[in-house]
Protein backbone atom coordinates (compact mmCIF):
# COMPACT_ATOMS: atom_id res chain seq x y z
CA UNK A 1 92.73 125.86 85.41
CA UNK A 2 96.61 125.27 85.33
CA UNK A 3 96.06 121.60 84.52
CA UNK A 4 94.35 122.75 81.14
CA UNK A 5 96.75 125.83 80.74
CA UNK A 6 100.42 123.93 81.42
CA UNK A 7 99.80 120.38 81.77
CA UNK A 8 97.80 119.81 78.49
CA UNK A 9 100.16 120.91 76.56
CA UNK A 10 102.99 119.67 78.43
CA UNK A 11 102.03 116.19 77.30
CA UNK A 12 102.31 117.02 73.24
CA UNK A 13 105.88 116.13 74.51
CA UNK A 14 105.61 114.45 77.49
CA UNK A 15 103.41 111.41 76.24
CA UNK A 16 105.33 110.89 73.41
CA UNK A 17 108.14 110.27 75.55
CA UNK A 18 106.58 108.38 78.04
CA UNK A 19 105.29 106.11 75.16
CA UNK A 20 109.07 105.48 73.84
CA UNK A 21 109.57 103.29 76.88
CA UNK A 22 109.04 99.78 75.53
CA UNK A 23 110.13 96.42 77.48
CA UNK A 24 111.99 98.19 79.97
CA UNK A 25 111.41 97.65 83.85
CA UNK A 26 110.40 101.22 85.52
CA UNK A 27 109.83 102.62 88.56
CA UNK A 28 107.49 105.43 88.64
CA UNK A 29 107.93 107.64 91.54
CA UNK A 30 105.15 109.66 92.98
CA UNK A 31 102.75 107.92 90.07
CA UNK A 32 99.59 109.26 91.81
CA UNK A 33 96.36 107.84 89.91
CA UNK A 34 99.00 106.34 87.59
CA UNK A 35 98.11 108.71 84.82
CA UNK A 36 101.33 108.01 82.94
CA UNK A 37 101.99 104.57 84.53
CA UNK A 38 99.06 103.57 82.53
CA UNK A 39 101.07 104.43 79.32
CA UNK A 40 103.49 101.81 80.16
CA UNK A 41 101.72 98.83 81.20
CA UNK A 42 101.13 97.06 77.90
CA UNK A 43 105.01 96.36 77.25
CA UNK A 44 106.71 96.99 80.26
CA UNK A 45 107.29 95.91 83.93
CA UNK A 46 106.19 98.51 86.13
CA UNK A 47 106.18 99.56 89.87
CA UNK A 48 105.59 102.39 91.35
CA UNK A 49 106.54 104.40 94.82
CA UNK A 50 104.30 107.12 96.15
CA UNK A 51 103.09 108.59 99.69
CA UNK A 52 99.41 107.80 98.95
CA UNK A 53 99.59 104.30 97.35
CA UNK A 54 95.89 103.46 97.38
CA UNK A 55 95.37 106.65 94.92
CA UNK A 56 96.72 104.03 92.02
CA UNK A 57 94.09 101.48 91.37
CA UNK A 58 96.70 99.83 88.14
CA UNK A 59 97.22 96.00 88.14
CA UNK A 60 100.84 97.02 89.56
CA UNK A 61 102.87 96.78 92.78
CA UNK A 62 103.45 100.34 94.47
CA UNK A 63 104.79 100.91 97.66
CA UNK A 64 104.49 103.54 99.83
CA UNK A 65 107.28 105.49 100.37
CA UNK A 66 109.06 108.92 99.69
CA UNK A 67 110.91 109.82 96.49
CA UNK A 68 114.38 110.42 99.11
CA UNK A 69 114.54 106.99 100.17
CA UNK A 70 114.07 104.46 97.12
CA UNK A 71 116.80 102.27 97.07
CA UNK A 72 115.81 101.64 101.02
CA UNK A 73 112.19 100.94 99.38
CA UNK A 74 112.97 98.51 96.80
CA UNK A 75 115.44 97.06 98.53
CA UNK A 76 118.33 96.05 95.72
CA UNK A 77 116.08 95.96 93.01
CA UNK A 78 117.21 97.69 89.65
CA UNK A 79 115.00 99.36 86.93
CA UNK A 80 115.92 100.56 83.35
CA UNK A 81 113.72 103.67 84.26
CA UNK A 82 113.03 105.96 86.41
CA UNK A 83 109.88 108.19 85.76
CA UNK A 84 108.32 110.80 87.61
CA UNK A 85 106.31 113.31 86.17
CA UNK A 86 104.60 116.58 88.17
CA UNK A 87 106.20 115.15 91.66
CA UNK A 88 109.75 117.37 92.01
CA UNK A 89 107.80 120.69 93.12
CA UNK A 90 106.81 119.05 96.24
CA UNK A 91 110.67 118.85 97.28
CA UNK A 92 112.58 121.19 98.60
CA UNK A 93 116.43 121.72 97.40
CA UNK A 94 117.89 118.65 99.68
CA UNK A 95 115.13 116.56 98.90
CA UNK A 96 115.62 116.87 95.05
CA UNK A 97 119.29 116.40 95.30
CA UNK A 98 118.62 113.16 97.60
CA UNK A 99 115.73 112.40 95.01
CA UNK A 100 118.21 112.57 91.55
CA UNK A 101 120.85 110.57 94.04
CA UNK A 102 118.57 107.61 95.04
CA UNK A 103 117.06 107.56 91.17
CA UNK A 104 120.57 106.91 90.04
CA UNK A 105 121.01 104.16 92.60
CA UNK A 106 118.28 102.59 91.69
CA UNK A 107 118.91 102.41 87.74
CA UNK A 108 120.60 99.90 85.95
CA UNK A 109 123.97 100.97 83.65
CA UNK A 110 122.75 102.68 81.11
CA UNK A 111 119.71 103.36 82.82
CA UNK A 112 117.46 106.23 81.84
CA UNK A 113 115.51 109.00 84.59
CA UNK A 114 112.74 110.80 83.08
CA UNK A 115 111.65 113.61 85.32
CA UNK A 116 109.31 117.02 84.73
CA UNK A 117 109.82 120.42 86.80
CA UNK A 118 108.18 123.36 87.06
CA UNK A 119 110.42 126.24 85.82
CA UNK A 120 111.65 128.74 88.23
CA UNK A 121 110.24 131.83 85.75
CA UNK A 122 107.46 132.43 83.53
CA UNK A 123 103.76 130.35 84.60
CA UNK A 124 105.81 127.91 86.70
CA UNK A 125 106.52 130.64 89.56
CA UNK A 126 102.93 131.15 89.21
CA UNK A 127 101.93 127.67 89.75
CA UNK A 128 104.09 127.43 92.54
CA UNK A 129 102.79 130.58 94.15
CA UNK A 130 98.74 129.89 93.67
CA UNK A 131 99.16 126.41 95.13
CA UNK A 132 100.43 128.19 97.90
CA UNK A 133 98.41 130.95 98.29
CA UNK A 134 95.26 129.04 97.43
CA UNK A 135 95.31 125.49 98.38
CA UNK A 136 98.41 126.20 101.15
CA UNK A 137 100.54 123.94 99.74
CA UNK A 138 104.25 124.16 99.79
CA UNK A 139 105.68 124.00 96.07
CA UNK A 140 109.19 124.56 94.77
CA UNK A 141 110.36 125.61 91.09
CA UNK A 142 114.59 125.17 89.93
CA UNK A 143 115.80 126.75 87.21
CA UNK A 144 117.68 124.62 84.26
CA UNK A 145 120.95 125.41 85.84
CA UNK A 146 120.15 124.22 89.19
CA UNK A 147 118.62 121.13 87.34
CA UNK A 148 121.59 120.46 85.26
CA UNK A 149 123.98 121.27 88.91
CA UNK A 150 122.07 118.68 90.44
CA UNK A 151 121.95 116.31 87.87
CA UNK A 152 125.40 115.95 87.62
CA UNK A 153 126.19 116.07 91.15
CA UNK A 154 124.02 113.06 91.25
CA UNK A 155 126.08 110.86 89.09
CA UNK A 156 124.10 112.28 85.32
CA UNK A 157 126.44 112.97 82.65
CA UNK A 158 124.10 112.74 79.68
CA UNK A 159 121.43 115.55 80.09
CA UNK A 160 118.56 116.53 77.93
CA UNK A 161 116.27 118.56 78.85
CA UNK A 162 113.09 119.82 77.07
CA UNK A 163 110.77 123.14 77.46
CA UNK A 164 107.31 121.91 78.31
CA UNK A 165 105.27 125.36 76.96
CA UNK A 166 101.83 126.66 77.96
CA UNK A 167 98.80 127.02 75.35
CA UNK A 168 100.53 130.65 75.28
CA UNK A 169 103.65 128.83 74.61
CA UNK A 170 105.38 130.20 77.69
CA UNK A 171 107.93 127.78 79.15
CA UNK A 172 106.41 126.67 82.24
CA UNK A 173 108.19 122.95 82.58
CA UNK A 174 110.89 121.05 81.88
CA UNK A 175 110.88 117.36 81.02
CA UNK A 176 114.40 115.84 81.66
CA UNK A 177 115.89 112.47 80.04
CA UNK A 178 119.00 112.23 81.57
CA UNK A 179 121.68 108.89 82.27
């Protein structure tokens, strides 16, 4: 039910961005089925990083791996993007700030991270609580501060970030372009 309540509309924006990135090499972290990945593929290099690689059946290279060690994963390699869309509320507060680190080491100068999180208030706490409470499954939500904080602690100096709204047009997500 959230997927049709938050995500849905989340991509009116989120697509559209994703969709922007033309003859770029990306890595997409925690690409899953490769959803968005599959966006990408017709003009763009793309590999991708994720704990359950065989979920992505794309014509692409993706390792397995977690989104706190990538530069150890790709070992040198540079991208002009990093994406990762509905993977941050699986970290905890270390693991996001090791996450935003290792995405800037990975990214070329000038390099662009494009990254979605659940909102701390309004249907993101909810989201965060049900998968809990029904699947028992440990999210997290951050607030925009705590984004922007760990942003720029990270390296990010320019920060955009956008309300992803429910059908209800609650915030529930944030999509984040930052360099």
């Amino acid at each position: 039910m959230m997927y049709y309540v938050c995500r849905v509309p989340a991509n009116r924006k989120l697509i559209p961005a994703v969709r922007r990135i033309q003859n770029k090499k990306v890595l997409d972290v925690g690409l899953g089925s490769g959803y968005y990945t599959q966006l990408l593929l017709d003009t763009n290099t793309v590999v991708g990083i994720d704990q359950n690689p065989h979920l992505c059946e794309l014509p692409i290279t993706v390792h397995q791996g977690d989104a706190t060690q990538l530069s150890s994963i790709v070992r040198g390699e540079k991208f002009d993007v990093v994406l990762s869309t509905w993977m941050t509320d699986y970290l905890d507060a270390g693991q996001v700030q090791t996450f935003l680190a290792e995405a800037k080491s990975v990214l070329n100068d000038g390099g662009k991270l494009i990254v979605t999180f659940p909102d701390t208030y309004g249907l993101g706490f909810f989201y965060v609580r049900a998968a809990g409470l029904i699947r028992g499954v440990e999210k997290y939500t951050y607030s925009k501060k705590q984004i922007i904080e760990k942003l720029k602690r990270a390296g990010f100096t320019d920060i955009e970030i956008v309300k992803l709204n429910s059908w209800l047009y609650i915030p529930w997500a944030y999509m984040v372009i930052a360099q």
